[in-house]
C-alpha atoms as a PDB file:
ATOM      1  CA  UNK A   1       0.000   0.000   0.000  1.00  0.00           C
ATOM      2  CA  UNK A   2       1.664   3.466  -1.022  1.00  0.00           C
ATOM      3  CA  UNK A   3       1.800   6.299   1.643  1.00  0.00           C
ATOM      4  CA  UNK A   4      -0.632   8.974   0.773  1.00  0.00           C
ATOM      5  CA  UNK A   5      -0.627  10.887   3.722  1.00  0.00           C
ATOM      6  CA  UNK A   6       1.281  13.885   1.932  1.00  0.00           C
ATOM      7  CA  UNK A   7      -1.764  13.971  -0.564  1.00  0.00           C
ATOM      8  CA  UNK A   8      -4.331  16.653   0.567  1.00  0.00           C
ATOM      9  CA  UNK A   9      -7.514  14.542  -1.408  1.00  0.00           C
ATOM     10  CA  UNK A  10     -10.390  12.480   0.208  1.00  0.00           C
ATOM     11  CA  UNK A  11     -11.827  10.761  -3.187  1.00  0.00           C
ATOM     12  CA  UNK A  12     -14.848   9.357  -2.540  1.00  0.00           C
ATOM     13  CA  UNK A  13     -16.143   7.037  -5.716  1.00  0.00           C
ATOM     14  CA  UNK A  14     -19.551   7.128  -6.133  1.00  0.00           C
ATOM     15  CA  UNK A  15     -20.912   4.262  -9.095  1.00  0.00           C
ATOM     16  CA  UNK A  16     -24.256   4.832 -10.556  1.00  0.00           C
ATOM     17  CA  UNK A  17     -25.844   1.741 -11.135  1.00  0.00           C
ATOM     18  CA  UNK A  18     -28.495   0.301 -13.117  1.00  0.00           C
ATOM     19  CA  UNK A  19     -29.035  -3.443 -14.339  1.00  0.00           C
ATOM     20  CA  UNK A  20     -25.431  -3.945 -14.932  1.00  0.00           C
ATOM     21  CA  UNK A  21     -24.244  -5.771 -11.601  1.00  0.00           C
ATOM     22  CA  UNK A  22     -21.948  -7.819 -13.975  1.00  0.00           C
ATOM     23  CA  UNK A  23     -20.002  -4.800 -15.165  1.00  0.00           C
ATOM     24  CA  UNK A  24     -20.049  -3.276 -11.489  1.00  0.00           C
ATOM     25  CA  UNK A  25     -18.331  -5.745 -10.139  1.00  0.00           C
ATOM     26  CA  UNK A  26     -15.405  -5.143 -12.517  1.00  0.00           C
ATOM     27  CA  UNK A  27     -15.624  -1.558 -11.923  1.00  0.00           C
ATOM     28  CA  UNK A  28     -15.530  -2.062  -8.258  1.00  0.00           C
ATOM     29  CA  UNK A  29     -12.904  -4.537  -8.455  1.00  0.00           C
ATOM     30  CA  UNK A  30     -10.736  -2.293 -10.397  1.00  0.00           C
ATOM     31  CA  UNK A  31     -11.330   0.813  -7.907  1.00  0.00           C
ATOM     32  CA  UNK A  32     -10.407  -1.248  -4.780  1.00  0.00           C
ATOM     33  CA  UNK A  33      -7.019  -3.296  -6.451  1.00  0.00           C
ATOM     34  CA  UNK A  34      -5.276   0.527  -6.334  1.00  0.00           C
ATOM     35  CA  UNK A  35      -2.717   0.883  -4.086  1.00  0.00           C
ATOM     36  CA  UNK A  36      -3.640   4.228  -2.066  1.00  0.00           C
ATOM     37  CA  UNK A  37      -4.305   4.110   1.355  1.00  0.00           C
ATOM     38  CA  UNK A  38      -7.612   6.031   1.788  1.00  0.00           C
ATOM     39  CA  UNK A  39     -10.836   6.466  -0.177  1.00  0.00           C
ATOM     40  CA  UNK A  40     -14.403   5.520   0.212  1.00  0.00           C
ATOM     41  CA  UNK A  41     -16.871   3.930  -2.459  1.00  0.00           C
ATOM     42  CA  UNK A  42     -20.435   3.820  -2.697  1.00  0.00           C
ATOM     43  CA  UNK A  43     -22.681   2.359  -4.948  1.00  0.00           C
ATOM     44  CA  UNK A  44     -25.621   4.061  -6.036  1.00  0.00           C
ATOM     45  CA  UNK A  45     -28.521   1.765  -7.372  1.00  0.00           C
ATOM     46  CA  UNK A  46     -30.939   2.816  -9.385  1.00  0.00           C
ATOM     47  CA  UNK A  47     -33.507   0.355  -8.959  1.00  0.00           C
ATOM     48  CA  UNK A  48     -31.985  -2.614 -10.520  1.00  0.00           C
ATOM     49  CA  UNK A  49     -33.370  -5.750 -10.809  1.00  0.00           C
ATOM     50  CA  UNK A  50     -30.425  -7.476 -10.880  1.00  0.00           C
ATOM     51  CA  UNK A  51     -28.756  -5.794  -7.988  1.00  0.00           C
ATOM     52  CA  UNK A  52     -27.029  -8.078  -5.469  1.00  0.00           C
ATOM     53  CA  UNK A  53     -25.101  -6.061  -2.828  1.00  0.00           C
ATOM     54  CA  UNK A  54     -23.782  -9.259  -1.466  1.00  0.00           C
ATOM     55  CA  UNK A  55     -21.847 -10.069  -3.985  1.00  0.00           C
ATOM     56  CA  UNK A  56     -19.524  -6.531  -3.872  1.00  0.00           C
ATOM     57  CA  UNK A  57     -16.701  -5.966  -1.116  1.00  0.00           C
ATOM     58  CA  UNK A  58     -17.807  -5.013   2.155  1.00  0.00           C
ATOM     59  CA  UNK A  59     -15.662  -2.118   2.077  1.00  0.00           C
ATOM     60  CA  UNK A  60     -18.384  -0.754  -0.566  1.00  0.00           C
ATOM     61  CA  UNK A  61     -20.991   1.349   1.309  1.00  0.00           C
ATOM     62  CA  UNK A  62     -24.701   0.872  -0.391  1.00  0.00           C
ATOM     63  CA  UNK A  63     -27.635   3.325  -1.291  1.00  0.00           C
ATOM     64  CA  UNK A  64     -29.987   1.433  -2.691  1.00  0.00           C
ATOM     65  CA  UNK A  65     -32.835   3.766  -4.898  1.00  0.00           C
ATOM     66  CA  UNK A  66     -36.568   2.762  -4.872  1.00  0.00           C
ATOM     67  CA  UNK A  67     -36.691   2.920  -9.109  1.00  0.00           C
ATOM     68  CA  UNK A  68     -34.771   4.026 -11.758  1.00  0.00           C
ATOM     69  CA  UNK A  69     -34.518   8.180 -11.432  1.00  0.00           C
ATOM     70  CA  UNK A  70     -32.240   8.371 -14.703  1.00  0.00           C
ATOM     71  CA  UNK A  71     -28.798  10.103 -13.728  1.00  0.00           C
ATOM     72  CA  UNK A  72     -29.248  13.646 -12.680  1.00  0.00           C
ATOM     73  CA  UNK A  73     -31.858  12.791 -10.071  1.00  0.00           C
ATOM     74  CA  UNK A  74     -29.859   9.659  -9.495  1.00  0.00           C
ATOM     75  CA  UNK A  75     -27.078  11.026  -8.115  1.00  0.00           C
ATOM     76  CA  UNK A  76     -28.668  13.741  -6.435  1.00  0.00           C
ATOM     77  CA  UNK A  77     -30.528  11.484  -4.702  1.00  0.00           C
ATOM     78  CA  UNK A  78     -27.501   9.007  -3.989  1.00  0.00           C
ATOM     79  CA  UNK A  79     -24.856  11.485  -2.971  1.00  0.00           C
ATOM     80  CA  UNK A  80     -26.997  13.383  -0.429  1.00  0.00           C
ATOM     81  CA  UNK A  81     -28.023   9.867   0.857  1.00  0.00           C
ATOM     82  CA  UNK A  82     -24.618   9.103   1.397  1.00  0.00           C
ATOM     83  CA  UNK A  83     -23.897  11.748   3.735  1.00  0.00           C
ATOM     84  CA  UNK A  84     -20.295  12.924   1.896  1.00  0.00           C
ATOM     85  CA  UNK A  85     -18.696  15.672   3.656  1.00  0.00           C
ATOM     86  CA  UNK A  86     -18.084  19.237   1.448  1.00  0.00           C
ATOM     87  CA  UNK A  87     -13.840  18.496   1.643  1.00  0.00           C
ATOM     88  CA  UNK A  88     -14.231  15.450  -0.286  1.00  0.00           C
ATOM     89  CA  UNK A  89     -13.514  14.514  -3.966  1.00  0.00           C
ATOM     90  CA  UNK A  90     -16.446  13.383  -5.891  1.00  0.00           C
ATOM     91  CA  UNK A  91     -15.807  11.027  -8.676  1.00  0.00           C
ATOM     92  CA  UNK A  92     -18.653  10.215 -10.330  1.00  0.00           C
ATOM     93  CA  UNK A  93     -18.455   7.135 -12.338  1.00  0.00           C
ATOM     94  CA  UNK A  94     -19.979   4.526 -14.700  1.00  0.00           C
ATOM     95  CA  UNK A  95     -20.808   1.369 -13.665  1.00  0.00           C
ATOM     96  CA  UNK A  96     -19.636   0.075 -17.125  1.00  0.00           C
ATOM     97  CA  UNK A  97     -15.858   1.516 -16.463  1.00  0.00           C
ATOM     98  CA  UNK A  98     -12.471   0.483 -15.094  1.00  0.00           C
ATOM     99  CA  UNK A  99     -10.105   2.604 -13.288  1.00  0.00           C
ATOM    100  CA  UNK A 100      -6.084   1.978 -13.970  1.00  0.00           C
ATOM    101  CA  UNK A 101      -4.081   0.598 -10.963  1.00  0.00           C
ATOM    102  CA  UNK A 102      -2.554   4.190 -10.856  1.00  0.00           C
ATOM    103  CA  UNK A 103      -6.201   5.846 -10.973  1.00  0.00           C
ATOM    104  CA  UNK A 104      -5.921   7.530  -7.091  1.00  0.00           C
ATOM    105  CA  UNK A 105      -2.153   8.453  -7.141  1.00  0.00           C
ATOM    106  CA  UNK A 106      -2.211   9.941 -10.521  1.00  0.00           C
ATOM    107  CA  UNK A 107      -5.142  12.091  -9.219  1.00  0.00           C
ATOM    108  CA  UNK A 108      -3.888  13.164  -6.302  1.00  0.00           C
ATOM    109  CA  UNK A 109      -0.377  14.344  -8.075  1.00  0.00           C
ATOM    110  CA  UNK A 110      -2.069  16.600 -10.427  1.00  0.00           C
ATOM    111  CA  UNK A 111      -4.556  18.380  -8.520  1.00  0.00           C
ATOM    112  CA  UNK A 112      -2.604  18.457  -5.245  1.00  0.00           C
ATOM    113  CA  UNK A 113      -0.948  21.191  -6.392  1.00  0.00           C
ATOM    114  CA  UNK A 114      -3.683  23.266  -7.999  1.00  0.00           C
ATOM    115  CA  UNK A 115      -4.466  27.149  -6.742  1.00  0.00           C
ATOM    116  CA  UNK A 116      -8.076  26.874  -7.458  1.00  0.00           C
ATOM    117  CA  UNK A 117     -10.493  24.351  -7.668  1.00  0.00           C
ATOM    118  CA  UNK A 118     -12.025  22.565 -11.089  1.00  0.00           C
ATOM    119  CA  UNK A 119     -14.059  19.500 -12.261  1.00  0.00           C
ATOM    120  CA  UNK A 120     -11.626  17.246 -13.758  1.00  0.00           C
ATOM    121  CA  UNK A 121     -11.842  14.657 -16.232  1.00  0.00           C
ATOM    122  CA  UNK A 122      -9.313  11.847 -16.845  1.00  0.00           C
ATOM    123  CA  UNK A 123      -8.529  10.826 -20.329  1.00  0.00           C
ATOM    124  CA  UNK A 124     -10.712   7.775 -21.048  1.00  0.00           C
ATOM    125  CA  UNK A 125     -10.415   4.966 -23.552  1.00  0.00           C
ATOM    126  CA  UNK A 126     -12.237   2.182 -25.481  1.00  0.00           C
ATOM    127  CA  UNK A 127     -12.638  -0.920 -22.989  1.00  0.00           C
ATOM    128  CA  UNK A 128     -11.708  -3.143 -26.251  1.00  0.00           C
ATOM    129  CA  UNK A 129      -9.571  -0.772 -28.335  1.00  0.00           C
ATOM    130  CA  UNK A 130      -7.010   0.984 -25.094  1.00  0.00           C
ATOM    131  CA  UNK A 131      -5.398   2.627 -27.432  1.00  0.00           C
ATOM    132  CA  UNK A 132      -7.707   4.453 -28.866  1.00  0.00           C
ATOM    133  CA  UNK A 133      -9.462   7.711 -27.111  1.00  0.00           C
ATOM    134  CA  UNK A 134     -13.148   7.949 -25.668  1.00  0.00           C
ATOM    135  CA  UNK A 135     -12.758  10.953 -23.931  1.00  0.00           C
ATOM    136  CA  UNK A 136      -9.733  13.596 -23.804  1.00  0.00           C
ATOM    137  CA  UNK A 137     -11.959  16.601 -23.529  1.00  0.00           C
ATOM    138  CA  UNK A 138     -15.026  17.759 -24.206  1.00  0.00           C
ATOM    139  CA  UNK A 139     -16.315  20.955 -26.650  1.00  0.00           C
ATOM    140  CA  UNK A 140     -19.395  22.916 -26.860  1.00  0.00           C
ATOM    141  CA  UNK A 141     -20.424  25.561 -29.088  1.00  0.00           C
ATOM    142  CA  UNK A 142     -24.353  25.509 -28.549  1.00  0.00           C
ATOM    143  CA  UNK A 143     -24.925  28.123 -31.301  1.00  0.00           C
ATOM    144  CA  UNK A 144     -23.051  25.577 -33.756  1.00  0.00           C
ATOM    145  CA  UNK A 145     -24.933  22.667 -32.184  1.00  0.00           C
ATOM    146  CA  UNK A 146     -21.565  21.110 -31.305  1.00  0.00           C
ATOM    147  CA  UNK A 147     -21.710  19.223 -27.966  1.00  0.00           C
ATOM    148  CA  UNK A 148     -18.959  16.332 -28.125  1.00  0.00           C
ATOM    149  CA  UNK A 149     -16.040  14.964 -27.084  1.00  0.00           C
ATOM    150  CA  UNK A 150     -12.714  15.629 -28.016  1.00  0.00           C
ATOM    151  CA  UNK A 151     -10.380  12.563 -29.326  1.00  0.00           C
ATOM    152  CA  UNK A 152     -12.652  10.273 -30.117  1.00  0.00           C
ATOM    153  CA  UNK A 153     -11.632   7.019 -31.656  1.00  0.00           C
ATOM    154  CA  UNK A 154      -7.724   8.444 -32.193  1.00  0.00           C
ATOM    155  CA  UNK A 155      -4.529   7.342 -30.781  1.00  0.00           C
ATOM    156  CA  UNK A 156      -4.731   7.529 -27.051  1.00  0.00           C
ATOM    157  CA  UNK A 157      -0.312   8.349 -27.650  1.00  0.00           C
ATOM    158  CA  UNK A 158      -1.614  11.616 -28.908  1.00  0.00           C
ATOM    159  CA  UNK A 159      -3.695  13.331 -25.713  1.00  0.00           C
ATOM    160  CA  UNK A 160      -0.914  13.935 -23.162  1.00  0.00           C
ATOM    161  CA  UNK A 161      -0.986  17.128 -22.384  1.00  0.00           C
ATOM    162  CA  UNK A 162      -3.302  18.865 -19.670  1.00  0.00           C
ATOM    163  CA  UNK A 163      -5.559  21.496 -20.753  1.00  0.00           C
ATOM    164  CA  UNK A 164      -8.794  23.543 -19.559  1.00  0.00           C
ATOM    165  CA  UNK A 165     -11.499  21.890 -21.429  1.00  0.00           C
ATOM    166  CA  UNK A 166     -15.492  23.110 -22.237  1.00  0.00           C
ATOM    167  CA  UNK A 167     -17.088  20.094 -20.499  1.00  0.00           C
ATOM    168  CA  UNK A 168     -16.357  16.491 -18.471  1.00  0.00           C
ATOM    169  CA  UNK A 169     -18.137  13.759 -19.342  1.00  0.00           C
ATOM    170  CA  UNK A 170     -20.443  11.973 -16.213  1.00  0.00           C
ATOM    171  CA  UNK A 171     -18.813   8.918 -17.418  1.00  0.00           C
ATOM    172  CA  UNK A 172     -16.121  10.118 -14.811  1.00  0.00           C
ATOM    173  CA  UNK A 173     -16.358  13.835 -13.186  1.00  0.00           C
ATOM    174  CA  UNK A 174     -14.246  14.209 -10.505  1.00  0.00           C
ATOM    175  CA  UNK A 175     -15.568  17.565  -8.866  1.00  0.00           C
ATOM    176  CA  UNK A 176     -14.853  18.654  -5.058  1.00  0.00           C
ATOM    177  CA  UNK A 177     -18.421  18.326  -2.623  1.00  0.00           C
ATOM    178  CA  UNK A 178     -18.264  21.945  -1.626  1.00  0.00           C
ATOM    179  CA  UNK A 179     -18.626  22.555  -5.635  1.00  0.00           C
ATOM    180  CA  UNK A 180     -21.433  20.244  -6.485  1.00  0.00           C
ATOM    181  CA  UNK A 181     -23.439  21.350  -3.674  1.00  0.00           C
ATOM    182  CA  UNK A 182     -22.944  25.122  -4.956  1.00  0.00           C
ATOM    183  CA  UNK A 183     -24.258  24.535  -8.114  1.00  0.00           C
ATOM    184  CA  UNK A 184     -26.959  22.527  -6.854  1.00  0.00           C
ATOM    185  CA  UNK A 185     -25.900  19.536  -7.882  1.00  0.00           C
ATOM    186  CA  UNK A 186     -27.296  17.939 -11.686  1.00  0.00           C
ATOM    187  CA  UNK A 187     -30.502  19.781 -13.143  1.00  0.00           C
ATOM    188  CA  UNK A 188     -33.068  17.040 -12.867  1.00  0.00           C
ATOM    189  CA  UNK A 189     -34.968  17.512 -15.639  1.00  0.00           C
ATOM    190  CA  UNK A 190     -32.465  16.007 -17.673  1.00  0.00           C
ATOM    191  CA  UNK A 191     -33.301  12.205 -17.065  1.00  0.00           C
ATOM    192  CA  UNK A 192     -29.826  10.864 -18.936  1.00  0.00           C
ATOM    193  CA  UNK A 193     -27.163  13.082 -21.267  1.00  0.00           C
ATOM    194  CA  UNK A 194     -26.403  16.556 -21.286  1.00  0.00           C
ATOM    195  CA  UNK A 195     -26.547  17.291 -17.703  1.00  0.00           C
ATOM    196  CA  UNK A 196     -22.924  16.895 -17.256  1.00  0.00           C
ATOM    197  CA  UNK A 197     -22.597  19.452 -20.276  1.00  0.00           C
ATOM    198  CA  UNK A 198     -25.309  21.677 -18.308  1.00  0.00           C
ATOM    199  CA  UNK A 199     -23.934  21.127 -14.977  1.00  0.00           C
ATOM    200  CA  UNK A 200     -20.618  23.008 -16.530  1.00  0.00           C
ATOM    201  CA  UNK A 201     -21.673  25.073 -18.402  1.00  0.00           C
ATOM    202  CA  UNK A 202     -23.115  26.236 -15.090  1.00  0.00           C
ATOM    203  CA  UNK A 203     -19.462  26.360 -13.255  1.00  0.00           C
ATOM    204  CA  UNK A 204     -18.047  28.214 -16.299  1.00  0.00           C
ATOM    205  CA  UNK A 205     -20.447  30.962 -15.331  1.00  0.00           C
ATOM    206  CA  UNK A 206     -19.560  31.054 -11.592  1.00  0.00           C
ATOM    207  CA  UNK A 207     -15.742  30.763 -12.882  1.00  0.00           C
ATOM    208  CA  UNK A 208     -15.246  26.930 -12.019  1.00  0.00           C
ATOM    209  CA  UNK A 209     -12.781  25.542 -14.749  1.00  0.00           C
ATOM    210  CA  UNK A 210     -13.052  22.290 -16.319  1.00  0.00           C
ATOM    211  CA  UNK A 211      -9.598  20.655 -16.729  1.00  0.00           C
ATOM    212  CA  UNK A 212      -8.670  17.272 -18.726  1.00  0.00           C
ATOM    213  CA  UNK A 213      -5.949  15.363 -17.090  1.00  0.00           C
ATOM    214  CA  UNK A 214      -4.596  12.765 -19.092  1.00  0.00           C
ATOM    215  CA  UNK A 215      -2.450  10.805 -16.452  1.00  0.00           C
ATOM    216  CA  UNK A 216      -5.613   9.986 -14.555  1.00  0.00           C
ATOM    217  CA  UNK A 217      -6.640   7.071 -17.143  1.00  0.00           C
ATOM    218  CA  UNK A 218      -9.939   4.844 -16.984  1.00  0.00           C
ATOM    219  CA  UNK A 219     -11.761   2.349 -19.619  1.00  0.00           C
ATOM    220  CA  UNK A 220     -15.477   2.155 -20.650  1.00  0.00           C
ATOM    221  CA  UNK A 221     -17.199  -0.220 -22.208  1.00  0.00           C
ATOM    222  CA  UNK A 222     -19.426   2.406 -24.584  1.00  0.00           C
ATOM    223  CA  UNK A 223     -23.212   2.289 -23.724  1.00  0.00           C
ATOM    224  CA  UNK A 224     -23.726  -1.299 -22.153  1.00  0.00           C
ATOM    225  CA  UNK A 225     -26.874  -0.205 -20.228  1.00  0.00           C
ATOM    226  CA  UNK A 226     -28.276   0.517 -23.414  1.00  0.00           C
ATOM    227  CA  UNK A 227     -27.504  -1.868 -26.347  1.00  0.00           C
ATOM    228  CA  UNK A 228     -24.852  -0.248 -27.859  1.00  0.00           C
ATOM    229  CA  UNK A 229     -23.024   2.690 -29.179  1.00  0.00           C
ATOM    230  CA  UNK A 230     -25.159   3.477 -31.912  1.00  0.00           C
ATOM    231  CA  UNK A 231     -28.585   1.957 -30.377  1.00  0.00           C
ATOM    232  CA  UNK A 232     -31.779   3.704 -31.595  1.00  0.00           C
ATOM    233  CA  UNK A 233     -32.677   3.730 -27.602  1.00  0.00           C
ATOM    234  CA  UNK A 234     -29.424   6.190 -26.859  1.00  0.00           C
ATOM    235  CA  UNK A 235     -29.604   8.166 -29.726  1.00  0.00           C
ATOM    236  CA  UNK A 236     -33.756   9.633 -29.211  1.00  0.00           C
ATOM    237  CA  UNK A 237     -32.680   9.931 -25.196  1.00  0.00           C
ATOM    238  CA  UNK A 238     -29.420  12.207 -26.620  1.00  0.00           C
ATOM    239  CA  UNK A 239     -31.625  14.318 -29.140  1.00  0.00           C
ATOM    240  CA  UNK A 240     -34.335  14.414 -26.551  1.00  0.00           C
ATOM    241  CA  UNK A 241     -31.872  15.705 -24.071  1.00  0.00           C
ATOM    242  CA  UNK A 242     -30.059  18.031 -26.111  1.00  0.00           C
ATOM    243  CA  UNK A 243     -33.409  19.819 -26.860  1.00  0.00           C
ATOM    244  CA  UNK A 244     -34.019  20.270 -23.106  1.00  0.00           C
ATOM    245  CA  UNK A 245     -30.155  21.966 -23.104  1.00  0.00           C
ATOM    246  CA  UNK A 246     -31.095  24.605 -25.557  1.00  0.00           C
ATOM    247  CA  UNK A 247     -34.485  25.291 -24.582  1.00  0.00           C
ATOM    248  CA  UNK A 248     -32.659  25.958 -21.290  1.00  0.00           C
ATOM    249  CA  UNK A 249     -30.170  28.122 -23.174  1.00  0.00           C
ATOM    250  CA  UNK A 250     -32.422  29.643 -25.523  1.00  0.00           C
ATOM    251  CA  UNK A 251     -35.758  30.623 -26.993  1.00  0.00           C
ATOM    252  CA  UNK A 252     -37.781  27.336 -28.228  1.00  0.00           C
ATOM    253  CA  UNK A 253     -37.752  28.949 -32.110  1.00  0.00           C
ATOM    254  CA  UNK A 254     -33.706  29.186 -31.901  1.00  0.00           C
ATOM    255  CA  UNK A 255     -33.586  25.805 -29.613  1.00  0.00           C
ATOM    256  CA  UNK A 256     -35.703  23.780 -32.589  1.00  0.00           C
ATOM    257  CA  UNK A 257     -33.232  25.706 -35.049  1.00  0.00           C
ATOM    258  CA  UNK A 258     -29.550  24.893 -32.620  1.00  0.00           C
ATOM    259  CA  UNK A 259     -30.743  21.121 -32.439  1.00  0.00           C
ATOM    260  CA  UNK A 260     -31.333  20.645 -36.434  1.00  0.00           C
ATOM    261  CA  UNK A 261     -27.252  21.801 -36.508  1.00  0.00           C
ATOM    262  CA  UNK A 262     -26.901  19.167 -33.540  1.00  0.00           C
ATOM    263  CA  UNK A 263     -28.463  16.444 -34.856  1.00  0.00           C
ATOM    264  CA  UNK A 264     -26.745  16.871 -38.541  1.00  0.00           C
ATOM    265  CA  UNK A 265     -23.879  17.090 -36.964  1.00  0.00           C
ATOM    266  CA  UNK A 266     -24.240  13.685 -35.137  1.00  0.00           C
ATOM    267  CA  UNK A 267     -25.587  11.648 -38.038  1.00  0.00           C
ATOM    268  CA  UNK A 268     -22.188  12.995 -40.009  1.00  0.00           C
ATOM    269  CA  UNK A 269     -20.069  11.873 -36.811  1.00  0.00           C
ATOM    270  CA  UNK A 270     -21.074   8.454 -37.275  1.00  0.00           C
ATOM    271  CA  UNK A 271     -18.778   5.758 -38.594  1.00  0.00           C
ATOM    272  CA  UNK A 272     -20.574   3.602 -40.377  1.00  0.00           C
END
């Protein structure tokens, strides 16, 4: 076990979970095989009907949801459940992910250090391509009806560097509690997609950065809860949702306008 007691960071995991107990327990697994000497996890279910608490580490502390509030609400619900105190790190992650065996030291090196606080993101990859990007930052220009992430499907070799970045994905947010309970935490009217994009776009205007750091590395098997990348199912929830992000944003003429750009821009994304 590596000495962390020169590291100024209480993370405190916190899995989302929904009918995927198979995945969680490689997620879990993954989080608790790092060598760093203090953090707390807590699973968050979301009214799974395969759930089976048993079967996950007793060092794993358990809110179990009535039904399945989607993610904003989710976690909203979950993290003021788990009674998390304001000085500790949030990271909010998918069940469907894997954190490297470096995940926790790697954090606490590059944000030890920082002068102000941000949401981070870590660089993420493909669960069956690792060398290939998922995540290594976000961009958003609403009035372009761009809202994706940066990297996607190139060499992971490329996205080394640090950088301030528009968004981070809820696949993995790592945000301090004192700055998710000043923003009020997710906007629940977003049932699943976009409210990590609202949530900073929110922070941007109270002067919270978003930073990418790309030595903080985890894996994610894309969309497993739903069927797959390119499932009919995800893509009407991310059109839906995107429509509820500029109607927040703007008037409903220029929000039907902004999500025509958004959603030629996504069938062009597509790799066929």
């Amino acid at each position: 076990m590596i000495n962390t007691t020169s590291y100024n960071i209480k993370p405190h995991v916190c899995i989302l979970n929904w009918n995927g107990q198979e995945v969680l327990r490689d997620c879990v697994q993954s989080i608790l095989s790092n060598q760093f000497e203090s953090f707390k996890v807590t699973v968050i279910d979301n009214g799974s009907d395969d759930f089976e608490p048993t079967e996950l580490d007793s060092k794993v502390n358990i809110v179990k949801l009535d039904k399945n509030y989607g993610f904003a609400r989710g976690y909203n619900l979950g993290i003021s459940k788990a009674k998390i105190d304001k000085d500790e790190y949030l990271i909010l992650l998918n069940n469907d992910t894997k954190v490297d065996e470096n995940f926790f030291i790697n954090l606490a090196e590059s944000i030890q250090s920082k002068k102000t606080e941000s949401i981070y993101g870590p660089k993420i990859i493909f669960d069956d391509h690792k060398n290939l990007i998922w995540y290594g930052g976000g961009k958003v220009n609403l009035n372009r009806g761009i809202i994706e992430h940066i990297g996607i499907r190139k060499s992971s070799s490329d996205f080394t560097i640090e950088s301030n970045t528009d968004y981070v994905t809820g696949c993995c947010m790592i945000v301090k509690k004192s700055i998710y309970d000043d923003l009020g935490g997710f906007d629940e009217s977003f049932f699943m997609y976009n409210e990590d994009v609202d949530f900073c776009l929110r922070a941007k205007l109270n002067r919270i950065k978003c930073v990418y750091l790309p030595s903080v590395i985890i894996s994610h098997k894309v969309s497993s809860s739903l069927g797959g990348y390119y499932s009919s199912k995800k893509i009407l929830m991310k059109i839906k949702s995107a429509f509820l992000l500029y109607k927040k944003y703007y008037s409903k003429p220029r929000s039907i306008l902004l999500l025509m750009k958004y959603c030629i821009r996504s069938i062009m994304s597509i790799k066929l």
